[in-house]
C-alpha atoms as a PDB file:
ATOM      1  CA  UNK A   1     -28.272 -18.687   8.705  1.00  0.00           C
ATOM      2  CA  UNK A   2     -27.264 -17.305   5.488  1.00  0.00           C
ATOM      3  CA  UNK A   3     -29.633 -14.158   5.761  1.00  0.00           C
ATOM      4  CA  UNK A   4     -28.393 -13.625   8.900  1.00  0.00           C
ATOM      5  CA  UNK A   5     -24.286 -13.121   7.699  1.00  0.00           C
ATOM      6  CA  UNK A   6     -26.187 -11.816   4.692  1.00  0.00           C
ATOM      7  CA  UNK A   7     -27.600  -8.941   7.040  1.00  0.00           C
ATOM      8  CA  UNK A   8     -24.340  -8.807   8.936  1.00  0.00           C
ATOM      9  CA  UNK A   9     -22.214  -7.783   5.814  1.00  0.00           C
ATOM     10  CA  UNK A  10     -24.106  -5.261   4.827  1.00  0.00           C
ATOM     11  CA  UNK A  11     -24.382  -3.739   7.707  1.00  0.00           C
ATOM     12  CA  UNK A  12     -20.792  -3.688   8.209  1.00  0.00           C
ATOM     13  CA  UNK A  13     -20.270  -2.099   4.686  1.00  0.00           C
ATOM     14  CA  UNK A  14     -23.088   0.604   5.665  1.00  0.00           C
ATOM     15  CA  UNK A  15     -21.226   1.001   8.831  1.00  0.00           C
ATOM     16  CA  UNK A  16     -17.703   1.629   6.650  1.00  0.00           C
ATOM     17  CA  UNK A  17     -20.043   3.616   4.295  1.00  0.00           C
ATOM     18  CA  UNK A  18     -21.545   6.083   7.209  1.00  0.00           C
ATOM     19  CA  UNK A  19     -17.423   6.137   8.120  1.00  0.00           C
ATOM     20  CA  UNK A  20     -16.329   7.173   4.526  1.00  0.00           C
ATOM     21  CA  UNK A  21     -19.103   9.863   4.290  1.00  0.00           C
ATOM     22  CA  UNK A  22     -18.052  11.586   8.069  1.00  0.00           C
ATOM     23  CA  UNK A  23     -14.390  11.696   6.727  1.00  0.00           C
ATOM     24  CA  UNK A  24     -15.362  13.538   3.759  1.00  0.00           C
ATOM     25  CA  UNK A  25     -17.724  15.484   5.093  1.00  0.00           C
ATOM     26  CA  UNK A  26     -15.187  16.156   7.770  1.00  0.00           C
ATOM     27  CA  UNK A  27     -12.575  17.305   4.969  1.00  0.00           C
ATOM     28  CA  UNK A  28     -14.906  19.532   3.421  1.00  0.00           C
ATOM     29  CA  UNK A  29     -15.879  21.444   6.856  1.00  0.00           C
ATOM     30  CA  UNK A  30     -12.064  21.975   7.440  1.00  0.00           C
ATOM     31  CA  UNK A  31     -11.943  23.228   3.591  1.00  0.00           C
ATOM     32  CA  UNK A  32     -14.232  25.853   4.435  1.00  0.00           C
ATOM     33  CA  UNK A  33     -13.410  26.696   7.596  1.00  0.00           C
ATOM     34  CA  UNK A  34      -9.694  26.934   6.299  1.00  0.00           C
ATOM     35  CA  UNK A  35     -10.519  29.097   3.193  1.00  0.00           C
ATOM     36  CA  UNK A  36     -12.785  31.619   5.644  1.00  0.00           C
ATOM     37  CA  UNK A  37     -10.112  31.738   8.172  1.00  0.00           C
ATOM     38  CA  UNK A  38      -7.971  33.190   5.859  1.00  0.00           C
ATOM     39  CA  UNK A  39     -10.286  34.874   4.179  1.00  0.00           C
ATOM     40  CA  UNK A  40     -11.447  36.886   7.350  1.00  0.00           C
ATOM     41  CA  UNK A  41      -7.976  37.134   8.062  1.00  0.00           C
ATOM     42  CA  UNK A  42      -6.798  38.966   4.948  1.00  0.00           C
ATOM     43  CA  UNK A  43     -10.045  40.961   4.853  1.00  0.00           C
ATOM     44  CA  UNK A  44      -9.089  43.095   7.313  1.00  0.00           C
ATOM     45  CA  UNK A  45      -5.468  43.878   5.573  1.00  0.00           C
ATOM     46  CA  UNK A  46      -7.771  44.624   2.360  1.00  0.00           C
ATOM     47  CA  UNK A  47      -6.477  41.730   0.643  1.00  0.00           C
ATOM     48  CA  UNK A  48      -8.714  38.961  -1.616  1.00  0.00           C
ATOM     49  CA  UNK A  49      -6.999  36.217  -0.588  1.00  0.00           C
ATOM     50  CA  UNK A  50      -8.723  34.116  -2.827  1.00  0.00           C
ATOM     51  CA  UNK A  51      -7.549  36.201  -6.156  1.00  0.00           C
ATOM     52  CA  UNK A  52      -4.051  35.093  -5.040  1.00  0.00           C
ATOM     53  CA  UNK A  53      -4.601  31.311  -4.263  1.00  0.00           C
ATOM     54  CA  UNK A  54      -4.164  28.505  -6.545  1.00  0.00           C
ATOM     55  CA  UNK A  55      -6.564  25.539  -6.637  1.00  0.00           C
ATOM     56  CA  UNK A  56      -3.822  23.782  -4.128  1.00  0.00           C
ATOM     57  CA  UNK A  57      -3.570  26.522  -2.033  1.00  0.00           C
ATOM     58  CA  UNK A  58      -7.308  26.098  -1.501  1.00  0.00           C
ATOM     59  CA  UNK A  59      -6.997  22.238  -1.018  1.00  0.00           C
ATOM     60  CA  UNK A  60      -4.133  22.574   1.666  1.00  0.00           C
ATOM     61  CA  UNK A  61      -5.742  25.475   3.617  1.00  0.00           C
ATOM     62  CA  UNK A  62      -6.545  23.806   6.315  1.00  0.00           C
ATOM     63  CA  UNK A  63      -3.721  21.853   7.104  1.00  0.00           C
ATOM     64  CA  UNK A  64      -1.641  25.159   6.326  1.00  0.00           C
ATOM     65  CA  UNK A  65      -3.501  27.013   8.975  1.00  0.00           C
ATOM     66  CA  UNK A  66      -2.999  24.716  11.915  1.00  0.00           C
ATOM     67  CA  UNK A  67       0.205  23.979  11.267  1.00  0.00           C
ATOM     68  CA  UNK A  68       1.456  27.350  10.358  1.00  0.00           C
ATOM     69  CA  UNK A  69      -0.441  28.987  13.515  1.00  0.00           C
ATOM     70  CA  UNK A  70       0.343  27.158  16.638  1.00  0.00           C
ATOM     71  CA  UNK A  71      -2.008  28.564  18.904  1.00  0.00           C
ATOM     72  CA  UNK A  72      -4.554  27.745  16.598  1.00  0.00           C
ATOM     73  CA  UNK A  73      -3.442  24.022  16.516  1.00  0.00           C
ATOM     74  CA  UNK A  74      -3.764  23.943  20.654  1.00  0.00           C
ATOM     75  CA  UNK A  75      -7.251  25.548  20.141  1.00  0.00           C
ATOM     76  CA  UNK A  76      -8.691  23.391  17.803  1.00  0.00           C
ATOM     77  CA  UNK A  77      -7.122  20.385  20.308  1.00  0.00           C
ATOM     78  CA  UNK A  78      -7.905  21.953  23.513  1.00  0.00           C
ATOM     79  CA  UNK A  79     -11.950  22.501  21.695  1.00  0.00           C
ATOM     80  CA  UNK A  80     -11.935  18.919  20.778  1.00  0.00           C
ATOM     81  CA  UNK A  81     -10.979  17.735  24.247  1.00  0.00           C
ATOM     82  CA  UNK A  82     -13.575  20.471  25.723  1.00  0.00           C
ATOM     83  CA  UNK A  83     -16.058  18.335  23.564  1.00  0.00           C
ATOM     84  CA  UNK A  84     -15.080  14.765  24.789  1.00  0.00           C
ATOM     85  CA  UNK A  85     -15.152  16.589  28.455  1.00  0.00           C
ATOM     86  CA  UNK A  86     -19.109  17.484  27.625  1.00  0.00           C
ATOM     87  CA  UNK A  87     -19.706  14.084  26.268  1.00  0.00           C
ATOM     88  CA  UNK A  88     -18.719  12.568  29.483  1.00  0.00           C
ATOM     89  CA  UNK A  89     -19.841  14.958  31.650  1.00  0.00           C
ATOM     90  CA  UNK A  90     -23.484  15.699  30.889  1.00  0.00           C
ATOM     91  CA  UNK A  91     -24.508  12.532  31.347  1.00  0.00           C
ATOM     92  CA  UNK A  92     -23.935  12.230  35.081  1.00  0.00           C
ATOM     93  CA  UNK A  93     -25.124  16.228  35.448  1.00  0.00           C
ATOM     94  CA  UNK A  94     -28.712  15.511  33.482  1.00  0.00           C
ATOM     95  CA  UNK A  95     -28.573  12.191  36.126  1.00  0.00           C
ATOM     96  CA  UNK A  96     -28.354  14.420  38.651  1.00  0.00           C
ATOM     97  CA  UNK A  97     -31.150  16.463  37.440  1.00  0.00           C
ATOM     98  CA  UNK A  98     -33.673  13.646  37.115  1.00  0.00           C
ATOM     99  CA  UNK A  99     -33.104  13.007  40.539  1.00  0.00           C
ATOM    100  CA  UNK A 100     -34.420  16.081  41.853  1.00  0.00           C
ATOM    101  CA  UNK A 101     -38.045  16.785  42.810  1.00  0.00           C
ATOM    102  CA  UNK A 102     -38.614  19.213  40.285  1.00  0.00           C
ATOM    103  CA  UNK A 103     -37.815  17.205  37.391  1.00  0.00           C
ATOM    104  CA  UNK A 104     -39.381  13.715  38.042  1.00  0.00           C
ATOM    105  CA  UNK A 105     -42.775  15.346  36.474  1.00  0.00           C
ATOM    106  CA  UNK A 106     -44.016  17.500  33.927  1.00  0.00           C
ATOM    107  CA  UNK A 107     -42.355  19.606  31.171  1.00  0.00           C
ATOM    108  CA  UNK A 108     -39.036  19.281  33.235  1.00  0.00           C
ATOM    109  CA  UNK A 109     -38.430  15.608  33.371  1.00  0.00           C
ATOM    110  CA  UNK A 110     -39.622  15.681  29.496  1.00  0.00           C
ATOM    111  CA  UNK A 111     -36.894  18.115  28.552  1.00  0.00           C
ATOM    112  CA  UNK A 112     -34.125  16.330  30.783  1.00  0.00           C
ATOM    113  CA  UNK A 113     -35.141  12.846  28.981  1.00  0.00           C
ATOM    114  CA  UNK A 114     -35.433  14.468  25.421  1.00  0.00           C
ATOM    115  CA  UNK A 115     -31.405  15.982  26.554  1.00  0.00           C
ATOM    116  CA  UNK A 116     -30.757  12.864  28.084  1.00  0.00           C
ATOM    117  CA  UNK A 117     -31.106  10.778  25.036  1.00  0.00           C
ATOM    118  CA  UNK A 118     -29.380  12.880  23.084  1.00  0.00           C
ATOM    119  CA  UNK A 119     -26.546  12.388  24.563  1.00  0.00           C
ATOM    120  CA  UNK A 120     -26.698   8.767  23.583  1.00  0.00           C
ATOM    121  CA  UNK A 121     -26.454   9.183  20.027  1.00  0.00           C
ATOM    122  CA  UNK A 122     -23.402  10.305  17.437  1.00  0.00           C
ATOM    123  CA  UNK A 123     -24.717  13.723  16.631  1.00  0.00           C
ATOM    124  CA  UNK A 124     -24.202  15.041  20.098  1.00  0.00           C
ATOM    125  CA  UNK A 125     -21.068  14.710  19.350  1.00  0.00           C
ATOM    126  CA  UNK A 126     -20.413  15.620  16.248  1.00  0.00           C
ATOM    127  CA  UNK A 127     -22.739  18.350  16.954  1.00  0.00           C
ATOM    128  CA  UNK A 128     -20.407  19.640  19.627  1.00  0.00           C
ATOM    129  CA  UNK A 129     -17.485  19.139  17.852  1.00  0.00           C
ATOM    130  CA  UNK A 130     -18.770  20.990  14.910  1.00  0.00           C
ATOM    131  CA  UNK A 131     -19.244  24.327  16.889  1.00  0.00           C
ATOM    132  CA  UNK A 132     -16.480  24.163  19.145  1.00  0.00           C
ATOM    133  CA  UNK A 133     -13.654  23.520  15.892  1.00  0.00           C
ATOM    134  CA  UNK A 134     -16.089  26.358  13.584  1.00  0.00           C
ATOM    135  CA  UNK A 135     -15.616  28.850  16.338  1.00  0.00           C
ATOM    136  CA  UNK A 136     -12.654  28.495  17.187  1.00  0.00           C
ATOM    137  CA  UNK A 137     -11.275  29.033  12.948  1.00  0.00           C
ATOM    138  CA  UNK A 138     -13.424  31.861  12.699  1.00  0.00           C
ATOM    139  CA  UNK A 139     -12.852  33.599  16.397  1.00  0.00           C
ATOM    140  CA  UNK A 140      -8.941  33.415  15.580  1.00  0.00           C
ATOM    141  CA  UNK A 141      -8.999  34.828  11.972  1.00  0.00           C
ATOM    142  CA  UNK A 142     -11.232  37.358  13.626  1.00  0.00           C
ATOM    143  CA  UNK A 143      -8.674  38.074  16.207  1.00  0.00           C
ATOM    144  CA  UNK A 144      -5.321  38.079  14.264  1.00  0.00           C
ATOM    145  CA  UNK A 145      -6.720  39.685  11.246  1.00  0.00           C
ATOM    146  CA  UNK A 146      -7.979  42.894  14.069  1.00  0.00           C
ATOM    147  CA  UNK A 147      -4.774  42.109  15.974  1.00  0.00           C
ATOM    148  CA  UNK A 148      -2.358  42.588  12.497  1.00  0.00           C
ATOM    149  CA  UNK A 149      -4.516  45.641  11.687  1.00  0.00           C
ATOM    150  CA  UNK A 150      -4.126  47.376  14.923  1.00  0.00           C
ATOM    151  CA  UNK A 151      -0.357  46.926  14.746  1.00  0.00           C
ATOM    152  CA  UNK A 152       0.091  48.128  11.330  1.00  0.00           C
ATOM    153  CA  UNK A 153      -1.780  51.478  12.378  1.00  0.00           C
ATOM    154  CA  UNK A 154       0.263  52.050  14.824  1.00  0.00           C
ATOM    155  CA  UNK A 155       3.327  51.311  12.904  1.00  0.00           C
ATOM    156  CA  UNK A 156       4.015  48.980  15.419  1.00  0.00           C
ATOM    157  CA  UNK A 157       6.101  46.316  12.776  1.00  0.00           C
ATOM    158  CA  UNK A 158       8.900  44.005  13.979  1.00  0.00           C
ATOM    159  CA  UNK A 159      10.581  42.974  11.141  1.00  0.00           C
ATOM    160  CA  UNK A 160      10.503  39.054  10.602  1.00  0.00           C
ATOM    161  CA  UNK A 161      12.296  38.223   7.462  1.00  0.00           C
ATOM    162  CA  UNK A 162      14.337  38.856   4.620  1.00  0.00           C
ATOM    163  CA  UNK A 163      13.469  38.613   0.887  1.00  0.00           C
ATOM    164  CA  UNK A 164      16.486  37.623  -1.236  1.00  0.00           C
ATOM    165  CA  UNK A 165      15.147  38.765  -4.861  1.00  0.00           C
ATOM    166  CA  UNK A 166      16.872  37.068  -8.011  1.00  0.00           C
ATOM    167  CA  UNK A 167      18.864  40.327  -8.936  1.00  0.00           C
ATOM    168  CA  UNK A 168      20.472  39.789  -5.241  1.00  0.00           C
ATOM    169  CA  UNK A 169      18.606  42.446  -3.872  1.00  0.00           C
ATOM    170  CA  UNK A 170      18.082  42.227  -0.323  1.00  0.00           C
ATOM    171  CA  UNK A 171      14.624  43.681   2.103  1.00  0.00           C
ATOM    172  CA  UNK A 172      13.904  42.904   5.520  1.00  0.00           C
ATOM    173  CA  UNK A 173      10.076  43.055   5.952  1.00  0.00           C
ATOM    174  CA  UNK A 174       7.089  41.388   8.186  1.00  0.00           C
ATOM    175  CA  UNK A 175       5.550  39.081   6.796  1.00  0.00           C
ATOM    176  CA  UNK A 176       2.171  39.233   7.062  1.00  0.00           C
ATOM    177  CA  UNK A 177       1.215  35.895   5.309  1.00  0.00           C
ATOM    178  CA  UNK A 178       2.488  33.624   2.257  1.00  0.00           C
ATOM    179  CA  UNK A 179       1.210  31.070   0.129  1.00  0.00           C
ATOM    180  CA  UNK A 180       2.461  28.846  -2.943  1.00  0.00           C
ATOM    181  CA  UNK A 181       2.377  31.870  -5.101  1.00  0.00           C
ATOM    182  CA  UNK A 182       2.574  35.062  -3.516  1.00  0.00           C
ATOM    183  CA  UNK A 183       4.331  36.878  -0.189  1.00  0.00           C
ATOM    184  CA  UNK A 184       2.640  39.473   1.219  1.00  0.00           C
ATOM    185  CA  UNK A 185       4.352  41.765   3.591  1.00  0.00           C
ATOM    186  CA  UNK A 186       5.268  45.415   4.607  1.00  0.00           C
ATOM    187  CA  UNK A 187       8.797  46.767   4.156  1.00  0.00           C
ATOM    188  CA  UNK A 188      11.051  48.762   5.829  1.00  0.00           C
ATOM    189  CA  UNK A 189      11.145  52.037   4.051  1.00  0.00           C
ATOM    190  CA  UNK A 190       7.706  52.059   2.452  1.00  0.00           C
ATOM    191  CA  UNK A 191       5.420  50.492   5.319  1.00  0.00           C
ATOM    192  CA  UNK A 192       2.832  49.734   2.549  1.00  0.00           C
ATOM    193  CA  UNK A 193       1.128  46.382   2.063  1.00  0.00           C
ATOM    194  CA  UNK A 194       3.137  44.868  -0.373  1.00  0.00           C
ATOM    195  CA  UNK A 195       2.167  41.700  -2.257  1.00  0.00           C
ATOM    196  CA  UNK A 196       5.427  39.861  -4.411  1.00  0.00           C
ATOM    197  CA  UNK A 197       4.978  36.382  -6.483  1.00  0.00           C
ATOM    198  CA  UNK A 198       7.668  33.900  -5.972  1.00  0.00           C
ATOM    199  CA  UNK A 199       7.798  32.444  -9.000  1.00  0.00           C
ATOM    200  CA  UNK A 200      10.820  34.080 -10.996  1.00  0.00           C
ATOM    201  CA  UNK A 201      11.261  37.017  -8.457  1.00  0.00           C
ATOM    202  CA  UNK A 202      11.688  35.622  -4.834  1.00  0.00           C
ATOM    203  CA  UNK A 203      15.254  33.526  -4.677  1.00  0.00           C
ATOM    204  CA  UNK A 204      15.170  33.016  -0.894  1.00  0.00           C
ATOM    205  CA  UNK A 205      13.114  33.767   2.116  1.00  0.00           C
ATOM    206  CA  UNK A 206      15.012  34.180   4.986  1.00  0.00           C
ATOM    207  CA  UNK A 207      13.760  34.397   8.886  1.00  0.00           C
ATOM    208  CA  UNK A 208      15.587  36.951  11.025  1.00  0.00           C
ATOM    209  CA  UNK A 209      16.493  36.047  14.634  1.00  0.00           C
ATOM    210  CA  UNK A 210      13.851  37.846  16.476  1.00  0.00           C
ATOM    211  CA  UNK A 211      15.962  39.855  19.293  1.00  0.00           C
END
């Protein structure tokens, strides 16, 4: 009796083990797909992001790119739901398989059994999910960092906000992107990439009603 609760608690404390490790291995995927998002991102505005990021900047970057993107935050929702759609879904369409003719023998009914199973366990799942959030971080710094490009050849810029600086000096800009320590952001009369640290220089950053 007392092997068996024995056997019990340490399987539970595996169990909360496995948990602990998929959290922070969870963490560290959003890390890196948050740091290559914006990466990508400023790549295309010839920017090294990462020679103007702080340590927390890095930490934070995923949670500042869903929040501070919105149609990234549906994405990432709308790929995890996509995901739990697959998970119940497959099930009943490999069902459906194994009850046709042509794969109740042979290399067919093999491969639907081997996908079959599959779908039983975790890393179907996590599999799934794993793709689904990675492409969707990578296809949308792809996109905006083409999509800001395109605009700023064209000298197609709406102007977003205005820097107060701490002489009182005032420029309305679009902002292109910010972080703890830096703005960066083309201005009205130059229309260069500009890049500006907060820090002793920035006193306020206002946003513009967009007309």
């Amino acid at each position: 009796m007392e092997e068996t609760n024995k056997s019990e608690v340490e399987s539970k404390e595996s169990s909360n083990l496995n948990l602990q490790d998929y959290l922070s291995l969870g963490y560290i995927f959003l890390l890196v797909l948050g740091v290559f998002h914006e990466t990508i991102y400023y790549k295309f505005l010839d920017i090294n992001i990462l020679e103007y990021s702080s340590v927390l900047d890095v930490l934070i970057s995923p949670v500042s790119v869903i929040t501070g993107n919105l149609k990234l935050g549906l994405a990432v929702v709308f790929a995890l739901f996509m995901t739990y759609f697959l998970k119940m879904f497959m099930p009943k369409y490999y069902a459906y398989l194994s009850r046709r003719k042509k794969y109740q023998s042979g290399k067919n009914k093999v491969k639907v059994d081997k996908a079959s199973e599959s779908l039983k366990t975790n890393g179907f799942m996590i599999s799934m999910s794993v793709f689904m959030v990675f492409s969707v971080f990578i296809g949308m710094g792809f996109g905006r960092g083409m999509k800001e490009k395109r605009r700023l050849q064209n000298e197609d810029i709406k102007y977003t906000h205005e820097l107060i600086f701490e002489d009182n000096q005032k420029e309305k800009i679009k902002m292109l992107g910010k972080n703890s320590l830096y703005v960066f952001y083309v201005n009205k009369t130059k229309g260069d990439i500009l890049i500006s640290p907060i820090d002793g220089n920035i006193k306020t950053i206002k946003k513009m009603k967009i007309k």
